[in-house]
N, C-alpha and C. Protein backbone atom coordinates (compact mmCIF):
# COMPACT_ATOMS: atom_id res chain seq x y z
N UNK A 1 67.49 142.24 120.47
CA UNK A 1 67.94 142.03 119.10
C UNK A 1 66.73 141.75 118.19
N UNK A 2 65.72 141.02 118.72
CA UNK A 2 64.59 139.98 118.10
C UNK A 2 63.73 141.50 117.62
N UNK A 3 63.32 142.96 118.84
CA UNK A 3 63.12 143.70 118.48
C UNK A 3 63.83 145.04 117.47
N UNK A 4 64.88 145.31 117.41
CA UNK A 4 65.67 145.74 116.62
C UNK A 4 65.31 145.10 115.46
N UNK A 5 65.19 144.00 115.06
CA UNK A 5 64.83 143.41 113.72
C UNK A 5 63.59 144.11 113.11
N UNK A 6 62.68 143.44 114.08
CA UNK A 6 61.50 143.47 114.07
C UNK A 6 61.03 145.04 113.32
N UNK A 7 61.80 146.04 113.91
CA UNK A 7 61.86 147.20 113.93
C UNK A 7 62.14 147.83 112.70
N UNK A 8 63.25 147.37 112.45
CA UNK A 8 63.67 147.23 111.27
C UNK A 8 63.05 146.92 109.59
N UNK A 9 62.78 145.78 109.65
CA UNK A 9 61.70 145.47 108.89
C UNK A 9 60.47 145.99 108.71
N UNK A 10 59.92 146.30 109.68
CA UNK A 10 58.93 147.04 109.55
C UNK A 10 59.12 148.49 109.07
N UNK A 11 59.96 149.55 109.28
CA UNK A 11 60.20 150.33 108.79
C UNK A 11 60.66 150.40 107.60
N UNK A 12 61.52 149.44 106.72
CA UNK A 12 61.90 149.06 105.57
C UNK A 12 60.84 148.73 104.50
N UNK A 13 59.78 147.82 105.19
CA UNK A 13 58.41 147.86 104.63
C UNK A 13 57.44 148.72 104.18
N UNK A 14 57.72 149.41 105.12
CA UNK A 14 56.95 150.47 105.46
C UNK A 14 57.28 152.11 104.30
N UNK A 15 58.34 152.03 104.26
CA UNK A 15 58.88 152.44 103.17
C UNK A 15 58.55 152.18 101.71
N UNK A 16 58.46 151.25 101.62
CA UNK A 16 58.29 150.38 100.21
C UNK A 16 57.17 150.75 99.91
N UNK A 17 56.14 150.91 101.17
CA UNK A 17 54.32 151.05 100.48
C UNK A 17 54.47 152.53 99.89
N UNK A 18 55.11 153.51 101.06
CA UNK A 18 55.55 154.72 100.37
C UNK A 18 56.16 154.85 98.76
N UNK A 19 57.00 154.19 98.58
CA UNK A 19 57.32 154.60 97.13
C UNK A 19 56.35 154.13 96.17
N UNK A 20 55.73 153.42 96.30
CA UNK A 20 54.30 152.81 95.55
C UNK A 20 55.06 151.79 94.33
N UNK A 21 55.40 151.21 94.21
CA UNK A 21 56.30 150.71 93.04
C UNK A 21 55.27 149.79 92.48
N UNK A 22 55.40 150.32 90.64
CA UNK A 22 54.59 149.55 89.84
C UNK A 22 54.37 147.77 89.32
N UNK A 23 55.74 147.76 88.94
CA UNK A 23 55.93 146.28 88.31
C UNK A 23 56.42 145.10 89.48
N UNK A 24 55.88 144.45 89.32
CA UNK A 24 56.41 142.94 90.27
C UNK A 24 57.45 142.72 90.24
N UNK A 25 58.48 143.31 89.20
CA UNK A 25 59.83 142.77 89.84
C UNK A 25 60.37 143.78 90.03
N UNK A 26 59.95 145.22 90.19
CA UNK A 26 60.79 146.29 90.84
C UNK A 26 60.04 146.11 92.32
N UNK A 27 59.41 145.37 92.74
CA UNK A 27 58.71 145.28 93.84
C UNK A 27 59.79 143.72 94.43
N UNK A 28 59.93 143.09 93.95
CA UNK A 28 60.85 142.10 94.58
C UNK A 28 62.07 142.69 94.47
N UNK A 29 62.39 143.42 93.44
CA UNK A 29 63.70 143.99 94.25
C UNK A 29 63.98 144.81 95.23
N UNK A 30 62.74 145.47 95.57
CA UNK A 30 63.32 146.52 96.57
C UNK A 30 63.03 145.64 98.12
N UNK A 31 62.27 144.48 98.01
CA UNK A 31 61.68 144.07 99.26
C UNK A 31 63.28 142.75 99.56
N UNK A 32 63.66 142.42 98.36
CA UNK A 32 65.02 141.99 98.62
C UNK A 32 66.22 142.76 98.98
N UNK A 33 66.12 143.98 98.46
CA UNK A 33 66.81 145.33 99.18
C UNK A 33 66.63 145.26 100.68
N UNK A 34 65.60 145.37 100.83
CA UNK A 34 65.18 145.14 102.60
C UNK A 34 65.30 144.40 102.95
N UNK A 35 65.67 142.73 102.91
CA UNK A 35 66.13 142.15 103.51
C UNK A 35 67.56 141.63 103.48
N UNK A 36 68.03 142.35 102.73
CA UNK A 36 69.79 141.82 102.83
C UNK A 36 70.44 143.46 102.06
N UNK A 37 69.80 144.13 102.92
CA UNK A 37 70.94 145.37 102.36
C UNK A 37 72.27 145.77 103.27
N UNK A 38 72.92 144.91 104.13
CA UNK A 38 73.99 144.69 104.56
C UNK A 38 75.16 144.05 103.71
N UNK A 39 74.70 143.08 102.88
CA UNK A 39 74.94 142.71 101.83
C UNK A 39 75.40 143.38 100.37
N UNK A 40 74.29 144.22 100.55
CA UNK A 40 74.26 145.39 98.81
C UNK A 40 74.89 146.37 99.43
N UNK A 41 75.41 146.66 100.48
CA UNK A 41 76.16 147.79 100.99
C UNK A 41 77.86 147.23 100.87
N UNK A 42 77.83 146.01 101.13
CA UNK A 42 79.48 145.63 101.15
C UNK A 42 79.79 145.63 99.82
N UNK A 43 78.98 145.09 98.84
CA UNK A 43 79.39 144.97 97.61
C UNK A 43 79.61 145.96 96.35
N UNK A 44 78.92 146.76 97.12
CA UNK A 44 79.11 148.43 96.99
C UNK A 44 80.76 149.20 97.21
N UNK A 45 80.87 148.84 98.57
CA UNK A 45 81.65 148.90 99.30
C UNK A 45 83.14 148.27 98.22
N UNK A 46 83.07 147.04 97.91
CA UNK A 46 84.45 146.10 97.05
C UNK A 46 84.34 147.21 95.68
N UNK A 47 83.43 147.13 95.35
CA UNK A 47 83.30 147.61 93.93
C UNK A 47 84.01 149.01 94.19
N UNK A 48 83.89 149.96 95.40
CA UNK A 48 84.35 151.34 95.36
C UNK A 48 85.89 151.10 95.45
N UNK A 49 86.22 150.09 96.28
CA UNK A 49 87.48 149.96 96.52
C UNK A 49 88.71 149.37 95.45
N UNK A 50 87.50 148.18 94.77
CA UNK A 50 88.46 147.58 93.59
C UNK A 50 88.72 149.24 92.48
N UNK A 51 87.41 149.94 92.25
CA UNK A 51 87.97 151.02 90.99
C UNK A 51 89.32 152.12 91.73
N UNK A 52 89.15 152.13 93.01
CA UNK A 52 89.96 152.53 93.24
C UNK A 52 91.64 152.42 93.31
N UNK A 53 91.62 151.25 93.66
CA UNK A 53 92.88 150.27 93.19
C UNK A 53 93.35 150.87 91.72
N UNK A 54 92.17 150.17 91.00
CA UNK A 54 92.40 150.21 89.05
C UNK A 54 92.95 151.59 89.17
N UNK A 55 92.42 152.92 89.39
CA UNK A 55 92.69 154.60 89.38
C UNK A 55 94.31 154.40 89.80
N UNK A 56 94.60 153.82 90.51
CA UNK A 56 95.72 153.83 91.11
C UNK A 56 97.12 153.20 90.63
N UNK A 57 96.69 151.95 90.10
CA UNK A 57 97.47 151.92 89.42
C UNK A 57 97.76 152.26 87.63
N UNK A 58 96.79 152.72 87.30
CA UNK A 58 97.27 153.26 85.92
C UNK A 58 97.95 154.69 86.35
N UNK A 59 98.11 155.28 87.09
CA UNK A 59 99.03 156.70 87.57
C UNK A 59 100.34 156.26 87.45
């Protein structure tokens, strides 16, 4: 597991140098992206489901 992380992160990192990102806080956001994007995926996730609801019931 400890490696799976490990793994993880590092490739997520690793990424980040790739996109080269200019300003300090598009740089904390994406490195906060990488560490809790399980997180930004669920909430993604409610948000698709709540508009869907809304679509649904105005029909």
């Amino acid at each position: 597991m400890l490696l799976e992380l490990t793994l993880y992160l590092i490739i997520g990192f690793f990424c980040l140098l790739l996109t080269k990102s200019t300003s300090p806080k598009e740089i904390l956001k994406n490195v906060l992206f990488v560490l809790f994007w399980p997180y930004f995926v669920l909430l993604k996730y409610v948000e698709f489901i709540d508009k869907a609801k809304q679509g649904s019931r105005k029909k």
